[in-house]
Protein backbone atom coordinates (compact mmCIF):
# COMPACT_ATOMS: atom_id res chain seq x y z
CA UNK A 1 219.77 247.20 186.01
CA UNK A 2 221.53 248.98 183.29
CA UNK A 3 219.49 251.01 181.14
CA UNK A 4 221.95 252.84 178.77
CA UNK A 5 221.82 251.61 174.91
CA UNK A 6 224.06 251.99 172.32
CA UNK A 7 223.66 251.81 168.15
CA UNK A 8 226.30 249.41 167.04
CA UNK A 9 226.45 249.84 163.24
CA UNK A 10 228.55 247.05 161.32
CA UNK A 11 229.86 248.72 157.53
CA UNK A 12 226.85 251.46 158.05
CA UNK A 13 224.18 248.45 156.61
CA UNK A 14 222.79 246.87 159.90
CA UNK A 15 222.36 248.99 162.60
CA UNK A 16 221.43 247.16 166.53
CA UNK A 17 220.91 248.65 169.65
CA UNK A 18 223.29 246.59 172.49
CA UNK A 19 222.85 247.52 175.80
CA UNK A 20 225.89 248.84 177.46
CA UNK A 21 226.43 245.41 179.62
CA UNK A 22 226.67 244.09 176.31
CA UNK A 23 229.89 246.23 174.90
CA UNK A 24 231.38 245.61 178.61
CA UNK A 25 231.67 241.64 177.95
CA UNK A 26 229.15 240.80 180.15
CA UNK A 27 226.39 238.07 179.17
CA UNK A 28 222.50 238.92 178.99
CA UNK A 29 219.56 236.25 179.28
CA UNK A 30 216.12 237.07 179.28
CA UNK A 31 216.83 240.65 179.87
CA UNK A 32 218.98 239.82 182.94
CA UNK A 33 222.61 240.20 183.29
CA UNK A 34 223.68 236.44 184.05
CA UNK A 35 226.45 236.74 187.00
CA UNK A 36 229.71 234.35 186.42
CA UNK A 37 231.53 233.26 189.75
CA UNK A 38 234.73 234.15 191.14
CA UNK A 39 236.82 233.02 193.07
CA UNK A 40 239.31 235.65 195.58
CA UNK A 41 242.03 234.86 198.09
CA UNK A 42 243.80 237.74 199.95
CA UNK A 43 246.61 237.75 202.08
CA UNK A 44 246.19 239.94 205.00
CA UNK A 45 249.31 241.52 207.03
CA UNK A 46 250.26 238.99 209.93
CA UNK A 47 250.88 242.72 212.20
CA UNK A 48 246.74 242.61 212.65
CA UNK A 49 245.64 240.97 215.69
CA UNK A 50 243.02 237.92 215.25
CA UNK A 51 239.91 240.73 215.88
CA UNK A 52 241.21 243.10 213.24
CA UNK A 53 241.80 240.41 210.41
CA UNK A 54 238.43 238.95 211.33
CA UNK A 55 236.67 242.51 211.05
CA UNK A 56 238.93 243.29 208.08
CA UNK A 57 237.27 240.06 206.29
CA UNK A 58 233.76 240.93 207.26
CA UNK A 59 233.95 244.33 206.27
CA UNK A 60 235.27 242.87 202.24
CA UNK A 61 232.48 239.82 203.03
CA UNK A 62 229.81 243.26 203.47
CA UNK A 63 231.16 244.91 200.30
CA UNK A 64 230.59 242.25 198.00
CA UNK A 65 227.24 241.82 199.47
CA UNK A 66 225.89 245.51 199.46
CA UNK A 67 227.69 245.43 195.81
CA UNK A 68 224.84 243.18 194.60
CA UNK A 69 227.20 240.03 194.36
CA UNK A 70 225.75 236.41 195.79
CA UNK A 71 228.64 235.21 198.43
CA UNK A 72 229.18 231.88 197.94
CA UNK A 73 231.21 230.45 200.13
CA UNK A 74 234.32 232.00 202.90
CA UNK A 75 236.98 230.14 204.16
CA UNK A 76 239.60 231.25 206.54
CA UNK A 77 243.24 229.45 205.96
CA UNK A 78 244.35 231.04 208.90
CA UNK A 79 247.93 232.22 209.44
CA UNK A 80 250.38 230.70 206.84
CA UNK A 81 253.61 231.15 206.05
CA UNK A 82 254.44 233.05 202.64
CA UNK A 83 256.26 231.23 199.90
CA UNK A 84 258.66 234.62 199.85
CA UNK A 85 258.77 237.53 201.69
CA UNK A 86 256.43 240.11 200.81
CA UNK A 87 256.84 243.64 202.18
CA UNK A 88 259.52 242.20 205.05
CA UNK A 89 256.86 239.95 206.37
CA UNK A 90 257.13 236.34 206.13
CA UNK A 91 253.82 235.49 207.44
CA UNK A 92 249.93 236.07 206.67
CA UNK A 93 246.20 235.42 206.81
CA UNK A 94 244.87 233.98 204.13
CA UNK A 95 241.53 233.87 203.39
CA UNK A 96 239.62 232.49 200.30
CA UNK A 97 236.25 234.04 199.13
CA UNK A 98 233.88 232.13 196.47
CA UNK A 99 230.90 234.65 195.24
CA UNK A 100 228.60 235.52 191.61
CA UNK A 101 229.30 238.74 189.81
CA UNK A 102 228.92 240.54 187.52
CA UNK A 103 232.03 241.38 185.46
CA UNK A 104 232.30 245.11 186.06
CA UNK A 105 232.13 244.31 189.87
CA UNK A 106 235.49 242.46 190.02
CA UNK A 107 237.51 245.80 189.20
CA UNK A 108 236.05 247.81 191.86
CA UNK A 109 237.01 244.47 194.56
CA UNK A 110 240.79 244.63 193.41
CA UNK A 111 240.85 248.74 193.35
CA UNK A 112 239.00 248.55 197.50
CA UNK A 113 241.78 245.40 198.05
CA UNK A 114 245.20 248.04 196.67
CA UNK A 115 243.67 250.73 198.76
CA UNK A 116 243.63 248.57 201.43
CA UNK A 117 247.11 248.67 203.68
CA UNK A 118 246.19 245.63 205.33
CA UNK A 119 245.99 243.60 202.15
CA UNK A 120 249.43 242.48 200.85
CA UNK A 121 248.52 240.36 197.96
CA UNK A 122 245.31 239.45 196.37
CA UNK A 123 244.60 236.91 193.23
CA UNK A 124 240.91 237.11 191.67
CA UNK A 125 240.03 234.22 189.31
CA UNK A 126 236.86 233.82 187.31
CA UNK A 127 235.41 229.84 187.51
CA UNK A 128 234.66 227.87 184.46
CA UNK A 129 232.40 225.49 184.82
CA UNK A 130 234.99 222.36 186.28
CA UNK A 131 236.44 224.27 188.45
CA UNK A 132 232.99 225.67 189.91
CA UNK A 133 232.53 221.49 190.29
CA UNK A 134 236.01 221.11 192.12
CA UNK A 135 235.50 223.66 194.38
CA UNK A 136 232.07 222.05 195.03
CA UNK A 137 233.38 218.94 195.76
CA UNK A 138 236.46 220.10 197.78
CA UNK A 139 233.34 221.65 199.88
CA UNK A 140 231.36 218.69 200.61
CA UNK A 141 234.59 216.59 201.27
CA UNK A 142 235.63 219.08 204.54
CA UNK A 143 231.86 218.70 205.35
CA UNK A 144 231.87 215.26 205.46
CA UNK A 145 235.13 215.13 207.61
CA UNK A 146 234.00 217.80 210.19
CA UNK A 147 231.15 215.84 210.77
């Protein structure tokens, strides 16, 4: 939990104290940072074999749990083609990650996923409420049909 406080004066008459969460964008209820939820597909490099793009997911699925974020849901697209070639290849896995974070933690996901060499594109998007109840849907619908 973030502790730090800052004075936020407005024309030197009213003076508050904001927690720093607060100047970073992020929303507070009940003195709790509320998480918003994001959703993250990667493209992984088609040279892996199917054990290294599996551990290469886990180890991502790990960071964004020891990072304090709620994983919502994984999905693995498996190996697709690319729309365009990116970086000679023509091919990839792509896999799609739901979770709950906070905002701050989203930045230090896309700065692990350009370090990364195995990662060859990545899009991060943050859900509004519809499309958290699309994505819900879309869920239940490939239950139903698996089962």
């Amino acid at each position: 939990m973030r502790t730090a406080v800052f004075l936020y004066c407005v024309k030197k008459i009213k003076c508050l104290l904001l927690p720093s969460a607060f100047l970073a964008g992020e929303q507070i209820q009940n003195n709790q940072i509320i998480m918003n939820q994001y959703e993250t597909v990667f493209i992984l490099t088609p040279v892996l074999s199917e054990q290294q793009m599996k551990e290469a997911v886990k180890d991502y699925e790990k960071f964004i749990k020891t990072e304090g974020a709620k994983m919502v849901s994984k999905e693995d697209w498996g190996l697709r083609k690319l729309a365009y070639p990116i970086q000679k290849k023509s091919n990839g896995f792509y896999t799609l990650f739901e979770f709950q974070a906070e905002p701050s933690f989203v930045a230090n996901l896309e700065l692990k996923f350009k370090r990364d060499e195995r990662v060859i594109r990545f899009l991060t998007v943050k859900m509004d409420k519809f499309h958290v109840e699309y994505a819900e849907k879309r869920r239940n619908k490939k239950k139903e049909v698996k089962a």
